[in-house]
N, C-alpha and C. Protein backbone atom coordinates (compact mmCIF):
# COMPACT_ATOMS: atom_id res chain seq x y z
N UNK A 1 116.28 142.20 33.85
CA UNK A 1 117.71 142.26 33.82
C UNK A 1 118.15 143.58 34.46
N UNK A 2 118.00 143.58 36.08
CA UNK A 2 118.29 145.00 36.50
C UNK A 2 119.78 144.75 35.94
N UNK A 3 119.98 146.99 35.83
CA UNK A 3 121.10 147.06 35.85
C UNK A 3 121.85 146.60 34.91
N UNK A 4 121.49 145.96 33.84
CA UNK A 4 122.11 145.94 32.68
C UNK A 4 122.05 146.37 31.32
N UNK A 5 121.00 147.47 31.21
CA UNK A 5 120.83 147.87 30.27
C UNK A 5 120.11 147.27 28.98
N UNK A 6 119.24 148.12 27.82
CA UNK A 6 118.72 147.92 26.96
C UNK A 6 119.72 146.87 25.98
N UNK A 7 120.99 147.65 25.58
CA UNK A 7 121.88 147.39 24.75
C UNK A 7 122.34 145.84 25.45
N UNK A 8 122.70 145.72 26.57
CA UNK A 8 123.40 144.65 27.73
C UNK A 8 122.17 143.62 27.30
N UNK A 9 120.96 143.77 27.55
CA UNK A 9 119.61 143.45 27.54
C UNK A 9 119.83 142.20 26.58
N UNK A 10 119.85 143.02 25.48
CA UNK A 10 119.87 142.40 23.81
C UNK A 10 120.82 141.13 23.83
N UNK A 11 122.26 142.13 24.34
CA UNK A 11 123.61 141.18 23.72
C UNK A 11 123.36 139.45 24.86
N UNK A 12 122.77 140.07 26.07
CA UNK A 12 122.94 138.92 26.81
C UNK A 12 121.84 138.08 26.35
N UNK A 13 120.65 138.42 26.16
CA UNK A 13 119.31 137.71 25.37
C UNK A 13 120.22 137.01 24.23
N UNK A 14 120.54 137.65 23.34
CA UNK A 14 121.25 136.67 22.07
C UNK A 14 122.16 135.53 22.46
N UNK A 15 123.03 135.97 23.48
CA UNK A 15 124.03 134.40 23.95
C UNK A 15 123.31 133.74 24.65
N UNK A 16 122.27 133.93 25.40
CA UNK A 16 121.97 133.30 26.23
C UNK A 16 120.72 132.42 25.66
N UNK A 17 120.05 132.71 24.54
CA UNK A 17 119.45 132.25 23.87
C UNK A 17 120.04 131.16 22.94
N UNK A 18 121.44 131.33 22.15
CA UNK A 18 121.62 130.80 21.71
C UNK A 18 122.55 129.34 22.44
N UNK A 19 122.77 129.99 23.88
CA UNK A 19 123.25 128.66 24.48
C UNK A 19 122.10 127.71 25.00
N UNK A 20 120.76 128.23 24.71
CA UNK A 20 119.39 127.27 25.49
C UNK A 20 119.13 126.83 23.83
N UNK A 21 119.81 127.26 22.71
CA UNK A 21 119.52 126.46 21.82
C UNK A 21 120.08 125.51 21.11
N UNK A 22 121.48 125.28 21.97
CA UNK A 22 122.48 124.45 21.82
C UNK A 22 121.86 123.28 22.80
N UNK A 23 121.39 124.02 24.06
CA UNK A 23 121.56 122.80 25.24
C UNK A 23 119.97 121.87 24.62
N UNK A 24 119.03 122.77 24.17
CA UNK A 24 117.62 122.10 23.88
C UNK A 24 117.73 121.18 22.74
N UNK A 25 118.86 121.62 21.39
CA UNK A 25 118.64 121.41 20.61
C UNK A 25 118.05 121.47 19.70
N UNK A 26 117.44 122.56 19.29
CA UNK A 26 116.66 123.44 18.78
C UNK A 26 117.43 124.19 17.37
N UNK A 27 116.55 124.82 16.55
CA UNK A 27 117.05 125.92 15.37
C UNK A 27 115.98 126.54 15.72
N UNK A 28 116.70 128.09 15.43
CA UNK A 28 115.80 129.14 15.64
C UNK A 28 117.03 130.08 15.12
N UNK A 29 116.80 131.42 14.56
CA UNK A 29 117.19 132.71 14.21
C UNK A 29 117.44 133.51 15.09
N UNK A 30 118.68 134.22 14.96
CA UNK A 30 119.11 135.48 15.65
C UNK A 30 117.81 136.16 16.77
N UNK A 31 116.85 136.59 16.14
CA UNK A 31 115.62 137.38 16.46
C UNK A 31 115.00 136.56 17.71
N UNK A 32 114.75 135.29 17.14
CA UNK A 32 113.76 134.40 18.27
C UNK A 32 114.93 134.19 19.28
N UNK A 33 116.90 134.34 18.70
CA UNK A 33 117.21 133.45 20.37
C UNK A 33 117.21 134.68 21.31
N UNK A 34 117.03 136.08 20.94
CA UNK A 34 117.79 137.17 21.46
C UNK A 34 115.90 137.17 22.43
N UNK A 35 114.81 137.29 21.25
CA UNK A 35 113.96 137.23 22.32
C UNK A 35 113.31 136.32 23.26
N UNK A 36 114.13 134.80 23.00
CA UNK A 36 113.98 133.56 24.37
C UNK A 36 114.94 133.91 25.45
N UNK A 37 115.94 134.75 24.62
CA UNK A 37 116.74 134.89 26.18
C UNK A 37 116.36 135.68 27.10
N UNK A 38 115.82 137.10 26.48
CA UNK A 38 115.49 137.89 27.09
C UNK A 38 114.01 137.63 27.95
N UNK A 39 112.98 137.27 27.44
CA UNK A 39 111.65 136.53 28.23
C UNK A 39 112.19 135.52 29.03
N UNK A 40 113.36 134.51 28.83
CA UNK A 40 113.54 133.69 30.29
C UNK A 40 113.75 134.46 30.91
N UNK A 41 114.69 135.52 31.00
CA UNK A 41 115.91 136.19 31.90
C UNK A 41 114.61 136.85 32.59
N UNK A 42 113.62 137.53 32.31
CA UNK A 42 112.24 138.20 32.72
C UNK A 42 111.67 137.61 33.71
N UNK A 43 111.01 136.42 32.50
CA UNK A 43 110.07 135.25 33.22
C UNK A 43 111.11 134.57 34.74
N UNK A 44 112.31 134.09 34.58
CA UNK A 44 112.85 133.51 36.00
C UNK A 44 113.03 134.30 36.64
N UNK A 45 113.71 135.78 36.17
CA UNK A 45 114.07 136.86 37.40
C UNK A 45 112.65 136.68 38.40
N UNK A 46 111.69 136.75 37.51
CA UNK A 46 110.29 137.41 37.84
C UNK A 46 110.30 136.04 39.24
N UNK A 47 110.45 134.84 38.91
CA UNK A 47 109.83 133.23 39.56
C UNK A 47 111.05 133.53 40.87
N UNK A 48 111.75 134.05 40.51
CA UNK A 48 113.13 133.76 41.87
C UNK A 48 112.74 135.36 42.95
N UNK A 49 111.73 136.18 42.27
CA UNK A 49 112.09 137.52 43.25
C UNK A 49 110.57 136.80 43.89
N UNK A 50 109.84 136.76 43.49
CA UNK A 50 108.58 135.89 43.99
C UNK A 50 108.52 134.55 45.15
N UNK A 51 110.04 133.99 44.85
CA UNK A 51 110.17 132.50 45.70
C UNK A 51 110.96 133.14 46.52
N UNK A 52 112.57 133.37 46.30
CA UNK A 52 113.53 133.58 47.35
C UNK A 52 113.77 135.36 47.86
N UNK A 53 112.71 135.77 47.16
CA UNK A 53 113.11 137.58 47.22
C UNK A 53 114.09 137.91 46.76
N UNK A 54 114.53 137.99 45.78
CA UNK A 54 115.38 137.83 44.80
C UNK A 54 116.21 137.32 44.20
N UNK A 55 117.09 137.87 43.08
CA UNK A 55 117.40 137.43 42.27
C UNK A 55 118.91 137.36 41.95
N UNK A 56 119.70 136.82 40.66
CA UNK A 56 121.34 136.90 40.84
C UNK A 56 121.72 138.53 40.53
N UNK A 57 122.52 138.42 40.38
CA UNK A 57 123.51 140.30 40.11
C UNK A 57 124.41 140.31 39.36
N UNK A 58 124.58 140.80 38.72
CA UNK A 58 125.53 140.65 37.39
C UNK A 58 125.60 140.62 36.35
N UNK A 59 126.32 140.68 35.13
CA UNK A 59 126.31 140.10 33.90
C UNK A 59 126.16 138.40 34.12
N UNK A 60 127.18 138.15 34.98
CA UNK A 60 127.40 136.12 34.45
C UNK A 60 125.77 135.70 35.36
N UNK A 61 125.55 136.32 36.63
CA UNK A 61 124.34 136.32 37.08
C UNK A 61 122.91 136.20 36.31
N UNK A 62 122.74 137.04 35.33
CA UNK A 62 121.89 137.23 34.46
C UNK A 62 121.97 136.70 33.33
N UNK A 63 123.03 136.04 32.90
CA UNK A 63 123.29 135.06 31.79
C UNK A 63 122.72 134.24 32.31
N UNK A 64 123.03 133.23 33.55
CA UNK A 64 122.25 132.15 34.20
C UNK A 64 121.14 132.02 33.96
N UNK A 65 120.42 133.23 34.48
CA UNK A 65 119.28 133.30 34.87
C UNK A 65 118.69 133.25 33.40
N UNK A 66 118.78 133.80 32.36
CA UNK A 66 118.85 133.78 31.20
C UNK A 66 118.63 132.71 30.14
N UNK A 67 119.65 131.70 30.01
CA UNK A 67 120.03 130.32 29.40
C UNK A 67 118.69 129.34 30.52
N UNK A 68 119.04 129.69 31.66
CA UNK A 68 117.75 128.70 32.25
C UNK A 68 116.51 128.89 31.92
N UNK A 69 115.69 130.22 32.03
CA UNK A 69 114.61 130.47 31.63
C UNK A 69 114.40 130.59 30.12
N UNK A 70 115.32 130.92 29.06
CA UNK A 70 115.19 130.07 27.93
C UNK A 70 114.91 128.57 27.83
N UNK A 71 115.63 127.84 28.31
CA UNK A 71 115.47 126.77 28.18
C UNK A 71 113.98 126.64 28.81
N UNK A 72 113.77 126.65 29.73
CA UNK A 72 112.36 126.70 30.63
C UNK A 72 111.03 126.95 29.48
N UNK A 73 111.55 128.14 29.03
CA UNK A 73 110.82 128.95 27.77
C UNK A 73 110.37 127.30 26.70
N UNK A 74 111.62 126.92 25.82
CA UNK A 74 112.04 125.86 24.80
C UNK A 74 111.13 124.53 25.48
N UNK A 75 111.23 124.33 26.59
CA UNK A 75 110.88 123.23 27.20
C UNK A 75 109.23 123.43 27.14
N UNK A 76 108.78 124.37 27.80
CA UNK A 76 106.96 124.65 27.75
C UNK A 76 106.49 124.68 26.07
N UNK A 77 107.14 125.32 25.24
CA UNK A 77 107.09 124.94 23.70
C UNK A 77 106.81 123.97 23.75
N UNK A 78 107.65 123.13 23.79
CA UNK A 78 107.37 121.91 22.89
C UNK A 78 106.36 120.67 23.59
N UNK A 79 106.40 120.90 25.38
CA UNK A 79 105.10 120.20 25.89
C UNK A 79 103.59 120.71 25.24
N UNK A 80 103.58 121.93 25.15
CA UNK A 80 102.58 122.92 24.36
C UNK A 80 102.38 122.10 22.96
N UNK A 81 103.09 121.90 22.29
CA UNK A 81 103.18 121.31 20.60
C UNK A 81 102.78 120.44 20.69
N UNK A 82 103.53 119.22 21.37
CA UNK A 82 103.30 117.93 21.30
C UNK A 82 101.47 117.44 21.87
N UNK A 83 101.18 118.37 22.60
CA UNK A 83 99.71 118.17 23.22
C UNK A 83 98.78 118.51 22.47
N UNK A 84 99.01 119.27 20.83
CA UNK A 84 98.25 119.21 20.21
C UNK A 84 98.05 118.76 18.49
């Protein structure tokens, strides 16, 4: 999450988590959505600077990026679960 800070980090991890746990349908706690948001927002920044040489810019930029790689996150879960 260039450029947005530790504090920015958090607040956007928590919404953005909790909107990949609206869209998945999922329950999970404060703690787990703040840290799915923040590992998507990581994990996709990381997949988009790797594919297109980078990545979005912004707060609403990094929310995106965020809520998708959560979800991405939610989605490998539960293929993971179900396979065993």
């Amino acid at each position: 999450m260039e450029g947005i800070g530790w504090i920015g980090a958090i607040i956007i991890g928590g919404i953005a988590g909790w909107i990949a746990e609206q869209i998945m349908k999922s329950d999970h706690n404060l703690i787990v959505n703040i840290l799915l948001g923040i590992a998507g927002a990581v994990v996709l920044n990381a997949l988009l600077f790797f594919i297109v040489g980078g990545t979005l810019g912004g707060i609403i930029g990094q929310l995106i990026i965020a809520v998708i790689g959560a979800c991405l996150l939610i989605w490998i879960y539960r293929l993971v679960k179900s396979r065993t």
